[in-house]
Protein backbone atom coordinates (compact mmCIF):
# COMPACT_ATOMS: atom_id res chain seq x y z
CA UNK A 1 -7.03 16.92 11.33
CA UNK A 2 -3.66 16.31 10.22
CA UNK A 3 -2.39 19.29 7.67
CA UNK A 4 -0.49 19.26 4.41
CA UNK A 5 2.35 20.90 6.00
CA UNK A 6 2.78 17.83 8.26
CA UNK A 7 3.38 15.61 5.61
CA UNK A 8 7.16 14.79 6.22
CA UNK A 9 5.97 11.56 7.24
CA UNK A 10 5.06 10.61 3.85
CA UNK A 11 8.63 11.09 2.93
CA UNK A 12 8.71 7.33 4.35
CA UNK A 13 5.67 5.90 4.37
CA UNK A 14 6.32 2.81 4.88
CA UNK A 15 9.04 3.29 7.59
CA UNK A 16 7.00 5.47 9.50
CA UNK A 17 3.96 2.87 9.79
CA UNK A 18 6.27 0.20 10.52
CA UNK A 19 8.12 2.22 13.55
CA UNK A 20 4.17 2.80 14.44
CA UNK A 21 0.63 1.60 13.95
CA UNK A 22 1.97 -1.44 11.81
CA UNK A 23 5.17 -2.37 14.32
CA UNK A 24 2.77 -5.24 15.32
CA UNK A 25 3.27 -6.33 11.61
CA UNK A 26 6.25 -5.61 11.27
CA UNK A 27 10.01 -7.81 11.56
CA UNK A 28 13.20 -6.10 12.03
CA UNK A 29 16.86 -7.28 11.93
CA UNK A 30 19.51 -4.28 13.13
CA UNK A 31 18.60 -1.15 11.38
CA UNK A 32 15.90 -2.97 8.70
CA UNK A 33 12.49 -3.37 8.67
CA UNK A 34 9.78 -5.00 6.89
CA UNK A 35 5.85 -6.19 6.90
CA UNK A 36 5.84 -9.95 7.60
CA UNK A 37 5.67 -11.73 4.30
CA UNK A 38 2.11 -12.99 4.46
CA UNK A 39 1.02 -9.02 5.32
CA UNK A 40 2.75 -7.48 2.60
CA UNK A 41 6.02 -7.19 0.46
CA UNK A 42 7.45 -3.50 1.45
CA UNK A 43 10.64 -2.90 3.84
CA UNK A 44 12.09 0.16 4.77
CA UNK A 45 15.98 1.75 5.23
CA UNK A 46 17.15 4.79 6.59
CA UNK A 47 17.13 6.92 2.73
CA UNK A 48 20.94 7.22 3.35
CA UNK A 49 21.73 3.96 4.04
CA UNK A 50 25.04 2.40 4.21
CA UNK A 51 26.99 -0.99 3.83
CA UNK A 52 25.98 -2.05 7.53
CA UNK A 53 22.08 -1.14 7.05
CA UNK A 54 21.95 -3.05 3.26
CA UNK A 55 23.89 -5.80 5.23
CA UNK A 56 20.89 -6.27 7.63
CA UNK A 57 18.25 -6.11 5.52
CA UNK A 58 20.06 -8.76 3.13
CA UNK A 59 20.06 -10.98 6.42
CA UNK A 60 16.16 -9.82 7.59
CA UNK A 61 14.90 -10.94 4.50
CA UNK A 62 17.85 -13.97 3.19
CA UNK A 63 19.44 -14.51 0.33
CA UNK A 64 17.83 -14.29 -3.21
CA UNK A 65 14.75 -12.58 -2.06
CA UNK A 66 12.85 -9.40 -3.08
CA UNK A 67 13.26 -6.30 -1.31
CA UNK A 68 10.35 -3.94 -2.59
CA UNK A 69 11.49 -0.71 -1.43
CA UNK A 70 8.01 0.87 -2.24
CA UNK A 71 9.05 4.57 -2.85
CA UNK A 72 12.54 4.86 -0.56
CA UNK A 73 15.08 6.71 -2.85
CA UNK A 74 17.84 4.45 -0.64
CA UNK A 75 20.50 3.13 -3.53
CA UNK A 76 21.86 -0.48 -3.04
CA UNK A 77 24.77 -1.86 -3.71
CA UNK A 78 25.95 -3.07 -7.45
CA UNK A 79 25.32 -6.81 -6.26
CA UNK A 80 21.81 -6.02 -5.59
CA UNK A 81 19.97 -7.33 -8.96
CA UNK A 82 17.37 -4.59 -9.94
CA UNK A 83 14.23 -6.35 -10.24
CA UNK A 84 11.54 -3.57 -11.14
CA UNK A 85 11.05 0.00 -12.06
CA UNK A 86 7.76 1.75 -12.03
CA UNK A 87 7.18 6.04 -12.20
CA UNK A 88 4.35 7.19 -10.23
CA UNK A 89 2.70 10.26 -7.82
CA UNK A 90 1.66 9.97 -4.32
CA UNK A 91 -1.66 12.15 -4.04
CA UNK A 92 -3.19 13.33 -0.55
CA UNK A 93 -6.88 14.12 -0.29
CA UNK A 94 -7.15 18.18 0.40
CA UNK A 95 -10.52 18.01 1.47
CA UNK A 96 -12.39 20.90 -1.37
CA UNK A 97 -14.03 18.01 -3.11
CA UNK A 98 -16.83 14.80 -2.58
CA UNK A 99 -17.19 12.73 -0.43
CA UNK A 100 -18.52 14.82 2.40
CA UNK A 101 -16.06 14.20 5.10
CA UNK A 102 -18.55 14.84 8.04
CA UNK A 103 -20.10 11.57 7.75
CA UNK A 104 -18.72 7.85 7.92
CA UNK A 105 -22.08 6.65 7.95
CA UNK A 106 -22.33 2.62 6.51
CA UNK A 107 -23.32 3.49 2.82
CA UNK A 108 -26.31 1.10 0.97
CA UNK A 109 -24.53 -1.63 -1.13
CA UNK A 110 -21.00 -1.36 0.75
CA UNK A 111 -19.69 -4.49 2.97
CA UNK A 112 -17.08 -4.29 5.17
CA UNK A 113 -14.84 -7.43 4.29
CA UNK A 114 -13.49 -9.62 7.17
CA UNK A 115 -11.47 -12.99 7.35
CA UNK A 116 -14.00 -15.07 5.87
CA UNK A 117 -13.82 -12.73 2.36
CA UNK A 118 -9.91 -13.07 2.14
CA UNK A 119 -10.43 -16.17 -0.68
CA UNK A 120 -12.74 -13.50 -2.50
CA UNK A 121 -10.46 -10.76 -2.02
CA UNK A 122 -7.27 -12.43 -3.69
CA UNK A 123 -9.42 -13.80 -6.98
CA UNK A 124 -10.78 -10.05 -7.18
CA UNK A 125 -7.21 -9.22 -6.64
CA UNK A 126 -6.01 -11.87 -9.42
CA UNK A 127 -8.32 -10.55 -12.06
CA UNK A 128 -7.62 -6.98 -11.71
CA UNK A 129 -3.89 -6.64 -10.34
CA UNK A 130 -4.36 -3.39 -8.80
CA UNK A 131 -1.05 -3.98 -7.02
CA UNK A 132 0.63 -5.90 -3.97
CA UNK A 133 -1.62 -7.88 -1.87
CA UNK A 134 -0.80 -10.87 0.26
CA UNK A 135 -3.32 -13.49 2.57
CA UNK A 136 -3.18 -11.13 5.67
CA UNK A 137 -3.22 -8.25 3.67
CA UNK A 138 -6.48 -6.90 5.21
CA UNK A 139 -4.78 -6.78 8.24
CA UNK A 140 -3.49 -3.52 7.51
CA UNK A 141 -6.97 -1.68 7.54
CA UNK A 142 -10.37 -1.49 6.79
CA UNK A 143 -11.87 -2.59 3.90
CA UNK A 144 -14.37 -2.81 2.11
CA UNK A 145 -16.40 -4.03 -0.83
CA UNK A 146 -19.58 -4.30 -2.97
CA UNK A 147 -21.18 -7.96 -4.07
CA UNK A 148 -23.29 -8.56 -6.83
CA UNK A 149 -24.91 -11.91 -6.68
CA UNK A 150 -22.82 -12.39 -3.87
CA UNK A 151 -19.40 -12.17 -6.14
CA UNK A 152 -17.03 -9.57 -4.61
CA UNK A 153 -16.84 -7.16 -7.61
CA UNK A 154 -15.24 -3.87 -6.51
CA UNK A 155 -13.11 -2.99 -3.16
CA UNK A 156 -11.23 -0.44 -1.60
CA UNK A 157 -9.06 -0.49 1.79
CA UNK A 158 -6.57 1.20 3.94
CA UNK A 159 -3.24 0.24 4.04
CA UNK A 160 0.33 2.26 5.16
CA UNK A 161 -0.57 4.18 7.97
CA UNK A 162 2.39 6.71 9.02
CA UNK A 163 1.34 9.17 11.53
CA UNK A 164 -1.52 10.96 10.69
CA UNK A 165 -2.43 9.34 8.04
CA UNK A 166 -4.08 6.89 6.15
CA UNK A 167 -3.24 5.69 2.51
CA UNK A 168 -6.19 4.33 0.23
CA UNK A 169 -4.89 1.18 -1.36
CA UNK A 170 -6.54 -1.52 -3.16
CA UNK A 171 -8.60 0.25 -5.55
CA UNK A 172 -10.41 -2.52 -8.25
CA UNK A 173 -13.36 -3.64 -9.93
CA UNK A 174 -13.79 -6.74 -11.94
CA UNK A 175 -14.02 -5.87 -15.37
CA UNK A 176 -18.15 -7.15 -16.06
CA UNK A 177 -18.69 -4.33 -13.42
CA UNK A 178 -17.24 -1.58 -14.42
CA UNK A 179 -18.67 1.69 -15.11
CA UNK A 180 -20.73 1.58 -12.53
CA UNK A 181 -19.42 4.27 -10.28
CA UNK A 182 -18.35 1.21 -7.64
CA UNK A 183 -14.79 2.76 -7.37
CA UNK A 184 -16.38 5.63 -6.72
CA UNK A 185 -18.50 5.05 -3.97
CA UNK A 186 -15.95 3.17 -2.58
CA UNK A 187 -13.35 5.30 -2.33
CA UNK A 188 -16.08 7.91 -0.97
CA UNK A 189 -17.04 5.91 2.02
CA UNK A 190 -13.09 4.84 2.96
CA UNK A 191 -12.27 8.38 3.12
CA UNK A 192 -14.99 9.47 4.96
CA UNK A 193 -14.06 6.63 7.58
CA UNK A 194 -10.39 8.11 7.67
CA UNK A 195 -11.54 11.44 7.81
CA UNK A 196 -13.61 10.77 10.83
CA UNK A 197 -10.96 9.20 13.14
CA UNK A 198 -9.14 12.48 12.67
CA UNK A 199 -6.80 11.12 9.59
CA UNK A 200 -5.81 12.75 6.31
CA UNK A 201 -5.85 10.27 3.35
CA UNK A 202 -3.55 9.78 0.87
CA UNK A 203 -2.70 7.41 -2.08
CA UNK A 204 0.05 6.02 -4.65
CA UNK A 205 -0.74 5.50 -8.13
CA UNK A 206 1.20 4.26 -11.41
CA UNK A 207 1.80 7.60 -13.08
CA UNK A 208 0.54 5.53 -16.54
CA UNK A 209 -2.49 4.72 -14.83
CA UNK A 210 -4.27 7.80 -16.08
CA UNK A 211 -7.86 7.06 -15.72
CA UNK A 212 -7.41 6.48 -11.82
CA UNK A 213 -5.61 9.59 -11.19
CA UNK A 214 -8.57 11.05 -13.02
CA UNK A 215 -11.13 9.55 -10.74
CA UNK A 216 -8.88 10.60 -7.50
CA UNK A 217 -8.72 14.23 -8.77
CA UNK A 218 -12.25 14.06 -8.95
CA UNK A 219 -12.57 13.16 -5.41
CA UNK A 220 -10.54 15.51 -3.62
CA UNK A 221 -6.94 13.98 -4.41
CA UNK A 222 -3.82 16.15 -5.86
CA UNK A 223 -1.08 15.39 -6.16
CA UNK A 224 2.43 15.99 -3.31
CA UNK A 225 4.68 14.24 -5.36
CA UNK A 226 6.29 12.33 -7.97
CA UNK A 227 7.66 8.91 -6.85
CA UNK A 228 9.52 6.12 -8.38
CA UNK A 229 8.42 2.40 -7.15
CA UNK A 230 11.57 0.25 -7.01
CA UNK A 231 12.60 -3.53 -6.22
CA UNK A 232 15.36 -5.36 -5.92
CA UNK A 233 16.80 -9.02 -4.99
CA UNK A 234 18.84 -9.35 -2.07
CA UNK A 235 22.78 -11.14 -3.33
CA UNK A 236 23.15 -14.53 -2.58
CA UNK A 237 20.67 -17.53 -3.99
CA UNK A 238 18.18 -19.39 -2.07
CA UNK A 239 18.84 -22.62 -3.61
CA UNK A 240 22.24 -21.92 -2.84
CA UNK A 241 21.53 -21.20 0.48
CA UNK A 242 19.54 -23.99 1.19
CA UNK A 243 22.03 -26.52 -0.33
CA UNK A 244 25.06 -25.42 1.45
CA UNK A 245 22.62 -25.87 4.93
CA UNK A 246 22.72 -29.58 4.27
């Protein structure tokens, strides 16, 4: 299993899956990268990027558009309108606490969610707001989920995937089922699955979101680092664009 002292390639997380596992999901323009829009919104930059790699990411992704630079420290230029600021910690799983890594058994209750739960997946999605998640978002990993009734009411899923390592992403329940322990078990059986393929999991959370990072602690996470979330929109606009194409 990968160790902590290999984890350079969270430095750039999103970079690294992009150059690997996710470069079938990925669409590139010079020196920039990013997931296709329908997958999800993050791109990636070299961290010291310069006037020619801002240039091609402005053109990868056109004019008036947001570049979500997940957790890259990369600075853009002044005509880059800052769109979002959010403080947070990544957190990697060490392994001294439940779930029992040995076994990625299917677990009573728990669904694995394919295409035909997507429609399910972005109300759940809509009602909690857990973060980012697009129509092929699923594409990214496994995941999974717990019905009641047949209403999706709690999920969890895999999503950046740098070398070595898988992050746990998704994390919600719908508020009538809280309390519960669904995040719980969740979260138990997707690490377990990482864990057996030979991964290390790891996760990003909203440093305000205090009750999660309470629940990951629980589990096995601590935390690597703090990280700032950041977006921007690219110069230019799009109705602009689009008018002076007629």
């Amino acid at each position: 299993m990968t160790g902590v002292r290999d984890a350079v390639a969270l430095d750039d997380p999103v970079g690294e899956s992009l150059r690997g596992r996710h470069a079938h999901l990925a669409r590139r323009h010079g020196t920039a990268a990013a997931y296709l829009p329908e997958v999800a919104t993050f791109c990636a930059l070299p961290a010291e990027a310069g006037a020619t790699q801002w240039a091609d990411l402005a053109a990868l992704l056109g004019p008036g558009a947001l570049a979500d630079l997940f957790s890259s420290p990369a600075t853009p230029p002044s005509d880059w309108e800052p769109v979002f600021v959010l403080e947070g910690r990544q957190m990697i799983w060490t392994g001294d606490g439940s779930p029992d890594p040995a076994s990625a058994e299917p677990v009573s209750g728990i669904v694995e969610l394919g295409a035909e739960s997507v429609p399910d997946m972005l109300d759940l999605i809509e009602r909690t707001r857990p973060g980012p998640f697009r129509p092929r978002t699923r594409e990214l990993g496994t995941y999974l989920g717990i019905r009641d009734g047949g209403a999706l009411v709690a999920m969890v899923g895999e999503r950046l995937r740098p070398p070595g390592w898988t992050e746990v992403s998704a994390v919600c329940t719908a508020p009538e089922a809280r309390g519960r322990g669904h995040a719980a078990r969740l979260l138990q059986a997707v690490v377990a699955r990482v864990v057996a393929r030979g991964d290390r999991p790891f996760l990003h959370v909203a440093e305000a979101n205090t009750g999660a990072i309470a629940l990951y602690e629980r589990l096995g996470f601590e935390t690597r680092k703090a990280v700032t979330f950041r977006g921007f929109r690219t110069p230019g606009s799009a109705t602009a664009a689009a008018s002076a194409a007629l």
